[in-house]
PDB file of N, CA and C in Angstrom:
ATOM      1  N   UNK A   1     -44.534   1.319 115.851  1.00  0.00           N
ATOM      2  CA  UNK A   1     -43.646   0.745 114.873  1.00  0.00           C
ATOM      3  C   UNK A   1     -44.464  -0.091 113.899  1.00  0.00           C
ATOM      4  N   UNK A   2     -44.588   0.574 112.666  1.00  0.00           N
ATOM      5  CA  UNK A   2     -44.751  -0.451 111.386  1.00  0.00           C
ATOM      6  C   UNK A   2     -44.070  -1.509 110.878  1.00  0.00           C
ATOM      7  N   UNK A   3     -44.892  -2.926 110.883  1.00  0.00           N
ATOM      8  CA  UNK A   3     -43.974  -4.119 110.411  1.00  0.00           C
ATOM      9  C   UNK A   3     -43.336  -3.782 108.761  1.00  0.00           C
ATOM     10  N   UNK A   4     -42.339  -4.601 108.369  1.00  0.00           N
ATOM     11  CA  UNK A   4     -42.224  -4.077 107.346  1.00  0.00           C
ATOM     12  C   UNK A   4     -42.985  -4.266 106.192  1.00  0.00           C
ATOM     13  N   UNK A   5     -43.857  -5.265 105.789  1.00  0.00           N
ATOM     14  CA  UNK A   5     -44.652  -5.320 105.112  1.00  0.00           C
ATOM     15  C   UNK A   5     -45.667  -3.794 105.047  1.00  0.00           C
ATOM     16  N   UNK A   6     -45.967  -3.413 106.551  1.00  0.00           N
ATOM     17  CA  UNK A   6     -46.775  -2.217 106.031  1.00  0.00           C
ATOM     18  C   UNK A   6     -48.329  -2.568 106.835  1.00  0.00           C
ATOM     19  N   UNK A   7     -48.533  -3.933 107.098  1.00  0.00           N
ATOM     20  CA  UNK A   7     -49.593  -4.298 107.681  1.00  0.00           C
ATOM     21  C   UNK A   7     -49.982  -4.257 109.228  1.00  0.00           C
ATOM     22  N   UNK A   8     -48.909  -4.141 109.901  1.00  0.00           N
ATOM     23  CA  UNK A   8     -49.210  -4.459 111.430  1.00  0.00           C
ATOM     24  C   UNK A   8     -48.253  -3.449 111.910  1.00  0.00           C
ATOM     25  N   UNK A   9     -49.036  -3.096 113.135  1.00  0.00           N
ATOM     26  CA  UNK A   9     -48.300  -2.106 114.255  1.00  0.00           C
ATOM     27  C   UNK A   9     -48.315  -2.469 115.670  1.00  0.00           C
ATOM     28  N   UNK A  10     -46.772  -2.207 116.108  1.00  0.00           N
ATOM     29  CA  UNK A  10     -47.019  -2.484 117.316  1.00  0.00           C
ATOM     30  C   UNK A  10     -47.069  -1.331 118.040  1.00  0.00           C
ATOM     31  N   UNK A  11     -47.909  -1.712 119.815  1.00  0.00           N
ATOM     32  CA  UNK A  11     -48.028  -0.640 120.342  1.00  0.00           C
ATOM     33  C   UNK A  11     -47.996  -0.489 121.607  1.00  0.00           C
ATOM     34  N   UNK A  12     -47.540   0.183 122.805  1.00  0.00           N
ATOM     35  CA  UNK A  12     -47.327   0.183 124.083  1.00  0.00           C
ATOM     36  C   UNK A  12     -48.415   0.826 124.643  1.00  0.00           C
ATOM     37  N   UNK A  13     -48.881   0.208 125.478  1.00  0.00           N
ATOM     38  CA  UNK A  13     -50.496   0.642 126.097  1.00  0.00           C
ATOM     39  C   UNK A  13     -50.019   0.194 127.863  1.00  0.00           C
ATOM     40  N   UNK A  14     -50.329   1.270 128.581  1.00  0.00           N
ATOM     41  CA  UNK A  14     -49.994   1.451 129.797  1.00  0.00           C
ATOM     42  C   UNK A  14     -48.846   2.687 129.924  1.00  0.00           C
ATOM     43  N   UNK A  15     -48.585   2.547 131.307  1.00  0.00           N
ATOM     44  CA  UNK A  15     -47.715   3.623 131.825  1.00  0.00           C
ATOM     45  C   UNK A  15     -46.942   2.780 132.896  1.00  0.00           C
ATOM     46  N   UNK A  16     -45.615   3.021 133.138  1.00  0.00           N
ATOM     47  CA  UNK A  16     -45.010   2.551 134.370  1.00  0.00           C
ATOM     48  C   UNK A  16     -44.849   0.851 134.251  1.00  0.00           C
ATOM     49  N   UNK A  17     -45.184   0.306 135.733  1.00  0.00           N
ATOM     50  CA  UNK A  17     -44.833  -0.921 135.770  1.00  0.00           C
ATOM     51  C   UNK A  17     -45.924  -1.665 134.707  1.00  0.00           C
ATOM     52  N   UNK A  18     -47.347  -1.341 134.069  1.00  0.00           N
ATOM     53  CA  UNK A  18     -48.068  -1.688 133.760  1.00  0.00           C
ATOM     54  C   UNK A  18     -48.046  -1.796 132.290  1.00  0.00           C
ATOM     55  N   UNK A  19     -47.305  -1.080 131.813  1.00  0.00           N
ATOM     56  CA  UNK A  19     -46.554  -0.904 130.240  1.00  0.00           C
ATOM     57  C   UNK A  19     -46.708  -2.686 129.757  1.00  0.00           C
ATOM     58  N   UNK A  20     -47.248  -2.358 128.792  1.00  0.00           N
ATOM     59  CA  UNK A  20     -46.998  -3.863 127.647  1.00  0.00           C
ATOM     60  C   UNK A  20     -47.374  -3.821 126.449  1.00  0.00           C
ATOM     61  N   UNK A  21     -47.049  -4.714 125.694  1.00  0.00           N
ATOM     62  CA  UNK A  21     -46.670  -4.371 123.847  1.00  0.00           C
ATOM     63  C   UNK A  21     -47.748  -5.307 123.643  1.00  0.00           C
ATOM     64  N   UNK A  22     -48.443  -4.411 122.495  1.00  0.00           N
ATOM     65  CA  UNK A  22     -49.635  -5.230 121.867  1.00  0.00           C
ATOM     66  C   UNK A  22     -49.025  -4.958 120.758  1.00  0.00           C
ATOM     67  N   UNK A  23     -49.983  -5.691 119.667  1.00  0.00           N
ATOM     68  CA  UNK A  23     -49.771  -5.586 117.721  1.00  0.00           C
ATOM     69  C   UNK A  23     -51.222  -5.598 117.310  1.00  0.00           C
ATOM     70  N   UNK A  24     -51.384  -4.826 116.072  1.00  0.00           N
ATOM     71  CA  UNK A  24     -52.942  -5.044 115.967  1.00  0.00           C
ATOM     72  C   UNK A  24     -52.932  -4.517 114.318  1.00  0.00           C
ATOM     73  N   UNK A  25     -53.723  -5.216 113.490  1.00  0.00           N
ATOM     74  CA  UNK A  25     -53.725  -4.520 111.783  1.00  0.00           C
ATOM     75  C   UNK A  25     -53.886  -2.844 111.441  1.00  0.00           C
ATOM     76  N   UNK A  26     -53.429  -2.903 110.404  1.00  0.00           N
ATOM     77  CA  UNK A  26     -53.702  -1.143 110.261  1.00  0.00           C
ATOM     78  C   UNK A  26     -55.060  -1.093 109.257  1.00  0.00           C
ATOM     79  N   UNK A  27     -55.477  -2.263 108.910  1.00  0.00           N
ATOM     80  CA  UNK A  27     -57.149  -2.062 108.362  1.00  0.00           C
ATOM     81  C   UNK A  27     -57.888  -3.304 108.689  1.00  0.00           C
ATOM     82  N   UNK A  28     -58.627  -3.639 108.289  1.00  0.00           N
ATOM     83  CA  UNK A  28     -59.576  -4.343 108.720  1.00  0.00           C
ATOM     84  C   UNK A  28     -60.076  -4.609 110.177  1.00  0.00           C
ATOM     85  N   UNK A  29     -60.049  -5.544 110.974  1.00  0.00           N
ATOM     86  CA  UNK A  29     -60.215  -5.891 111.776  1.00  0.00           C
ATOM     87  C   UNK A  29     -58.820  -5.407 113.312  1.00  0.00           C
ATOM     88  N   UNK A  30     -59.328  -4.216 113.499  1.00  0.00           N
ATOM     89  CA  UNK A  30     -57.732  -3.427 114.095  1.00  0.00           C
ATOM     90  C   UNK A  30     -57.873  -3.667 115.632  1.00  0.00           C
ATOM     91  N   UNK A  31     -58.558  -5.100 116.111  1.00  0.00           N
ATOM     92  CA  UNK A  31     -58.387  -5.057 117.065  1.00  0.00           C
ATOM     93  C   UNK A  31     -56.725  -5.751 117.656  1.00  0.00           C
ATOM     94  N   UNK A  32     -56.248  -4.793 118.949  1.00  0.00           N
ATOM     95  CA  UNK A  32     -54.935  -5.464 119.345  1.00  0.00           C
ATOM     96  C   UNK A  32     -55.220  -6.764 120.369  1.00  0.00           C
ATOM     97  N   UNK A  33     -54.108  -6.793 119.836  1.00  0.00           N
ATOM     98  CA  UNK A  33     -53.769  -8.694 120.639  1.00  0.00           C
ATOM     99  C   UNK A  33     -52.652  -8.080 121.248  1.00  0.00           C
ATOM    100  N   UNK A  34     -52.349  -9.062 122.460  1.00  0.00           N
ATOM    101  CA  UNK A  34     -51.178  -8.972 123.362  1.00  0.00           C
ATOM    102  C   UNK A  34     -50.110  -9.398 122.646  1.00  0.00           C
ATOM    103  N   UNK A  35     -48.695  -8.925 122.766  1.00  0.00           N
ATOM    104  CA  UNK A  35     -47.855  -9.153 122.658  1.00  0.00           C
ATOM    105  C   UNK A  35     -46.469  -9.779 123.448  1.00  0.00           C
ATOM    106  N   UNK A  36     -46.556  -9.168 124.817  1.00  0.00           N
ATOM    107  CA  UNK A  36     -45.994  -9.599 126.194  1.00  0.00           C
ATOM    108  C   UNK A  36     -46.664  -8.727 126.655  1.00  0.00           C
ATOM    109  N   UNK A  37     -47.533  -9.025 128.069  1.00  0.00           N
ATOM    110  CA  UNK A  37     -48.520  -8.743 129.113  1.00  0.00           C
ATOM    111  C   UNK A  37     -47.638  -9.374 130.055  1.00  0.00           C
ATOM    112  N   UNK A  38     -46.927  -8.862 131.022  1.00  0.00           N
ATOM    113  CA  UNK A  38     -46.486  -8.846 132.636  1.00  0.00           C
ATOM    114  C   UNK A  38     -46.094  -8.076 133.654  1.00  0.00           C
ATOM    115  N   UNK A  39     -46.240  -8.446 134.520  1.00  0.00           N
ATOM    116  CA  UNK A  39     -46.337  -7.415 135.758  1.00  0.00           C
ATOM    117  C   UNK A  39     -45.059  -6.344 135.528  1.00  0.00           C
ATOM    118  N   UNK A  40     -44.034  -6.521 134.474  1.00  0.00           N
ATOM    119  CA  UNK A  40     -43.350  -5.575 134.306  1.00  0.00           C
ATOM    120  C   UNK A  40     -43.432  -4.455 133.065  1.00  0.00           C
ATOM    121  N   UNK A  41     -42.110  -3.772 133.249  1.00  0.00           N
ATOM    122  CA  UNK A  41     -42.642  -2.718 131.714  1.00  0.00           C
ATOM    123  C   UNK A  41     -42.040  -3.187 130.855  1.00  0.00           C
ATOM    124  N   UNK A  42     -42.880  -3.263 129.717  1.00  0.00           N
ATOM    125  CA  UNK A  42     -41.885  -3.311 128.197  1.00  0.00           C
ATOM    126  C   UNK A  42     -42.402  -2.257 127.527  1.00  0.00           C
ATOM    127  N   UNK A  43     -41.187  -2.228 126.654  1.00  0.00           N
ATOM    128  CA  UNK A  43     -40.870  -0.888 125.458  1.00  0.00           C
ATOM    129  C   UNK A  43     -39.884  -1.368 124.544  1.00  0.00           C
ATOM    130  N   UNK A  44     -40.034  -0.040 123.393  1.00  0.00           N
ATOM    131  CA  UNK A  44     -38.884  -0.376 122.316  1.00  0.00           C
ATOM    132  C   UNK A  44     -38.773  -0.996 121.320  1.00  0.00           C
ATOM    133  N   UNK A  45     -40.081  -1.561 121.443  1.00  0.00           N
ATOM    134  CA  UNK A  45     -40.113  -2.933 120.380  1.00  0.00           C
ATOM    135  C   UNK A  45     -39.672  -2.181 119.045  1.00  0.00           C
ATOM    136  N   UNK A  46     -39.308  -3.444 118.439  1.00  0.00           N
ATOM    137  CA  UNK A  46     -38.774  -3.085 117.359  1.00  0.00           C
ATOM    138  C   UNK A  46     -39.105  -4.414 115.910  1.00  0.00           C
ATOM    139  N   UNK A  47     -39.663  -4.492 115.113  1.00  0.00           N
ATOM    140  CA  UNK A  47     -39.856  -5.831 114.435  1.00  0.00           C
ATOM    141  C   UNK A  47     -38.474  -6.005 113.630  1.00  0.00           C
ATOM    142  N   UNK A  48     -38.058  -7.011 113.644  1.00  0.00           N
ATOM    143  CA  UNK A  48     -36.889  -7.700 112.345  1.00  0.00           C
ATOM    144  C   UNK A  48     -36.996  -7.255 111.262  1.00  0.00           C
ATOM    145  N   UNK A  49     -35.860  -6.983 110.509  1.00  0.00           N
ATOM    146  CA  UNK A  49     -36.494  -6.897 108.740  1.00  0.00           C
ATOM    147  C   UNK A  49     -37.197  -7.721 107.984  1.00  0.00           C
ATOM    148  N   UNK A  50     -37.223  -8.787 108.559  1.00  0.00           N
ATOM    149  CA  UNK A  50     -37.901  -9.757 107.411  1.00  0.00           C
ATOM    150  C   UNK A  50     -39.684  -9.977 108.163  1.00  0.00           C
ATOM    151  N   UNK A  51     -39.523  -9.160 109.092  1.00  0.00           N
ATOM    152  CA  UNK A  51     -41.183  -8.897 109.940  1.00  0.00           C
ATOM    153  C   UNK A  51     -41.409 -10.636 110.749  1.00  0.00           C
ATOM    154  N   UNK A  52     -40.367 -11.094 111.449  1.00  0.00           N
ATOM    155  CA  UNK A  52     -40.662 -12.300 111.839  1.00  0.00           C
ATOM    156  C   UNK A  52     -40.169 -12.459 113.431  1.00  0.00           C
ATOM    157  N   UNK A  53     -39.706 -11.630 113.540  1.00  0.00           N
ATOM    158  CA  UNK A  53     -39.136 -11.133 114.898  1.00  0.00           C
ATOM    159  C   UNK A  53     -39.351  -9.970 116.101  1.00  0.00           C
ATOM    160  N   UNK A  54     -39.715  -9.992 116.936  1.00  0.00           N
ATOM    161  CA  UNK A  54     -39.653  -8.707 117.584  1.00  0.00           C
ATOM    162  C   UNK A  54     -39.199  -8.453 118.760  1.00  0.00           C
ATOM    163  N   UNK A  55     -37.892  -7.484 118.699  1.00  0.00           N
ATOM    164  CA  UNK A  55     -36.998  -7.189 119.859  1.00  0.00           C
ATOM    165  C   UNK A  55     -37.884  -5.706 120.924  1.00  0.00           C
ATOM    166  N   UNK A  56     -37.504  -6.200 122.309  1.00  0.00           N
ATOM    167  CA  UNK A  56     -37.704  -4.905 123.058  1.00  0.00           C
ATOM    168  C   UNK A  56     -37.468  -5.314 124.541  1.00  0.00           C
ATOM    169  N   UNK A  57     -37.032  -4.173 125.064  1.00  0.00           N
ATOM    170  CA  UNK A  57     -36.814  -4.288 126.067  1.00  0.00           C
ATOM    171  C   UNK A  57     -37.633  -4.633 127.271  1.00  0.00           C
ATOM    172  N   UNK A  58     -37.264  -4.618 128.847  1.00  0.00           N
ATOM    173  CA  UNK A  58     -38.427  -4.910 129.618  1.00  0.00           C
ATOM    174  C   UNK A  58     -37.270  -4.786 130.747  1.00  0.00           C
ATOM    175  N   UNK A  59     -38.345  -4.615 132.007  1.00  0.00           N
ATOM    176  CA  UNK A  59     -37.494  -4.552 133.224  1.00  0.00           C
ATOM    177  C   UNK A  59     -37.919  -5.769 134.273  1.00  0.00           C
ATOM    178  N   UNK A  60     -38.253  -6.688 133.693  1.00  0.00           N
ATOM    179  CA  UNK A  60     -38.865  -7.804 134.288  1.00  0.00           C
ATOM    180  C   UNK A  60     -37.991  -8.302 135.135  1.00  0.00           C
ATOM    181  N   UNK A  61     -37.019  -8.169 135.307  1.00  0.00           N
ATOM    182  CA  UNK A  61     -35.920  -8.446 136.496  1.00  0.00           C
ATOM    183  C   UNK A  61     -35.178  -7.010 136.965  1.00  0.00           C
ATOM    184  N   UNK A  62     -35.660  -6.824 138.096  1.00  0.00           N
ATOM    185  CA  UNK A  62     -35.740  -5.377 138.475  1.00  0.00           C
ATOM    186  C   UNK A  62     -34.035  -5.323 139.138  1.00  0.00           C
ATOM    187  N   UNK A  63     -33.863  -6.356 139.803  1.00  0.00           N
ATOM    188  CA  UNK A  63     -32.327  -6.209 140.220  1.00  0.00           C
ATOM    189  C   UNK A  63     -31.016  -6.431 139.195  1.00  0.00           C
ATOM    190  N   UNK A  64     -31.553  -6.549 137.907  1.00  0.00           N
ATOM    191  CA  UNK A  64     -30.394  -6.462 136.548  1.00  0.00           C
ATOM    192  C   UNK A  64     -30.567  -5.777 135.866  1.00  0.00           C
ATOM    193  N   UNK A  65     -32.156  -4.855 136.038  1.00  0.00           N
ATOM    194  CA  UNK A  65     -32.058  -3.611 135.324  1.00  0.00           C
ATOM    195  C   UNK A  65     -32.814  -3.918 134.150  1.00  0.00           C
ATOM    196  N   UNK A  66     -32.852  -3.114 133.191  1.00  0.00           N
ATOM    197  CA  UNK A  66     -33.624  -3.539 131.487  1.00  0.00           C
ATOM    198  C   UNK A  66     -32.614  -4.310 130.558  1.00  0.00           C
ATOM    199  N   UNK A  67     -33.635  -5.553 130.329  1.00  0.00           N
ATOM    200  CA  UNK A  67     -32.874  -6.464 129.774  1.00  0.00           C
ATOM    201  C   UNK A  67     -33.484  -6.247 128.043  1.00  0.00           C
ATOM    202  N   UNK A  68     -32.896  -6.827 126.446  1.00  0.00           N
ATOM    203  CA  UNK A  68     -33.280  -6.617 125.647  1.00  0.00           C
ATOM    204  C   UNK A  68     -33.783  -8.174 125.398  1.00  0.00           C
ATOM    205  N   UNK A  69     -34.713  -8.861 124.686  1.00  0.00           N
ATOM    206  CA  UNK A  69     -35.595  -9.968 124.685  1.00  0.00           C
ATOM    207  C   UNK A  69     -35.903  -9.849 122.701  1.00  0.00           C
ATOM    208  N   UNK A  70     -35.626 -10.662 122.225  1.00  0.00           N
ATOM    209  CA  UNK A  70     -35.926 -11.053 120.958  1.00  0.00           C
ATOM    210  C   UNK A  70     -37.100 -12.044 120.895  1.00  0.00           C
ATOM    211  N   UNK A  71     -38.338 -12.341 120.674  1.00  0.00           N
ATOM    212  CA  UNK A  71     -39.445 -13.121 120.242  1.00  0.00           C
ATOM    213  C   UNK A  71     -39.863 -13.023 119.140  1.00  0.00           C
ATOM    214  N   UNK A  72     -40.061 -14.643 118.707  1.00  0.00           N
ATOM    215  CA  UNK A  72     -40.581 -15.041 117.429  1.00  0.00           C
ATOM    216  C   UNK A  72     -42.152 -14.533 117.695  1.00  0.00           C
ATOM    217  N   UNK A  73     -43.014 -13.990 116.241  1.00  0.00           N
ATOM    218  CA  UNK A  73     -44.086 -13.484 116.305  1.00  0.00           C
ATOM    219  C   UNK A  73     -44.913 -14.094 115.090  1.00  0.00           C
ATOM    220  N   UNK A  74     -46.210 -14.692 115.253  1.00  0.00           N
ATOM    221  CA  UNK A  74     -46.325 -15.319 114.020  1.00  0.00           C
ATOM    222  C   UNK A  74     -47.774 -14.833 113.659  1.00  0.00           C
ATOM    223  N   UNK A  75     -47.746 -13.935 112.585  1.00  0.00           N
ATOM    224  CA  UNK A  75     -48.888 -12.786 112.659  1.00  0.00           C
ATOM    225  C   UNK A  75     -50.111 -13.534 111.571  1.00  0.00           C
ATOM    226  N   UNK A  76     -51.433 -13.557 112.011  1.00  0.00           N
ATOM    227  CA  UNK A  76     -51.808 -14.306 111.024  1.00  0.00           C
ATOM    228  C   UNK A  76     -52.245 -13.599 109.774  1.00  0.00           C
ATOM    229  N   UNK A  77     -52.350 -14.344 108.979  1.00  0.00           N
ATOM    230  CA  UNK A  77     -52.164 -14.136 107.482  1.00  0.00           C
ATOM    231  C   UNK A  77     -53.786 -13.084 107.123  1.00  0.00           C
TER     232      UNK A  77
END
C-alpha cells in the first residue's frame, strides 16, 4: 500500500504467526522500519487519506479473533 502522498509503502514481511507491517521510502534511502513487530500476525494495513494514520488488522488476541487497530504514524520528513 502506497501512502497517499506517493512516498512511502507499507509492507508485510513474514508468514503466519510471524507476519508484521513495516513502511519504508520508495527512493532514497528504502530501508524498512518496523511498523508493529509482535508475536502475532498483522495485515491489511491500510494508510488514512490524509497519510497520518494507519489501520490493520492483527490477531494478537487469539481468543477474540482479528481485531482492526488504527495507529498514529509519524513518517519522517
Amino acid at each position: 500500500m502506497v501512502s497517499p502522498n506517493g512516498e512511502w509503502l507499507l509492507l508485510r514481511l513474514g508468514t503466519g504467526t510471524g507476519a508484521d507491517l513495516r513502511y519504508r521510502r520508495l527512493s532514497g534511502d528504502t530501508t524498512s522500519q518496523p511498523l508493529v513487530a509482535t508475536p502475532a500476525s498483522e495485515s491489511d494495513a491500510r494508510f488514512s487519506p490524509d497519510g497520518k494514520w494507519v489501520a490493520y488488522a492483527s490477531d494478537v488476541a487469539p481468543s477474540v479473533g482479528r481485531e482492526r487497530f488504527l495507529r498514529e504514524i509519524q513518517l519522517a520528513a
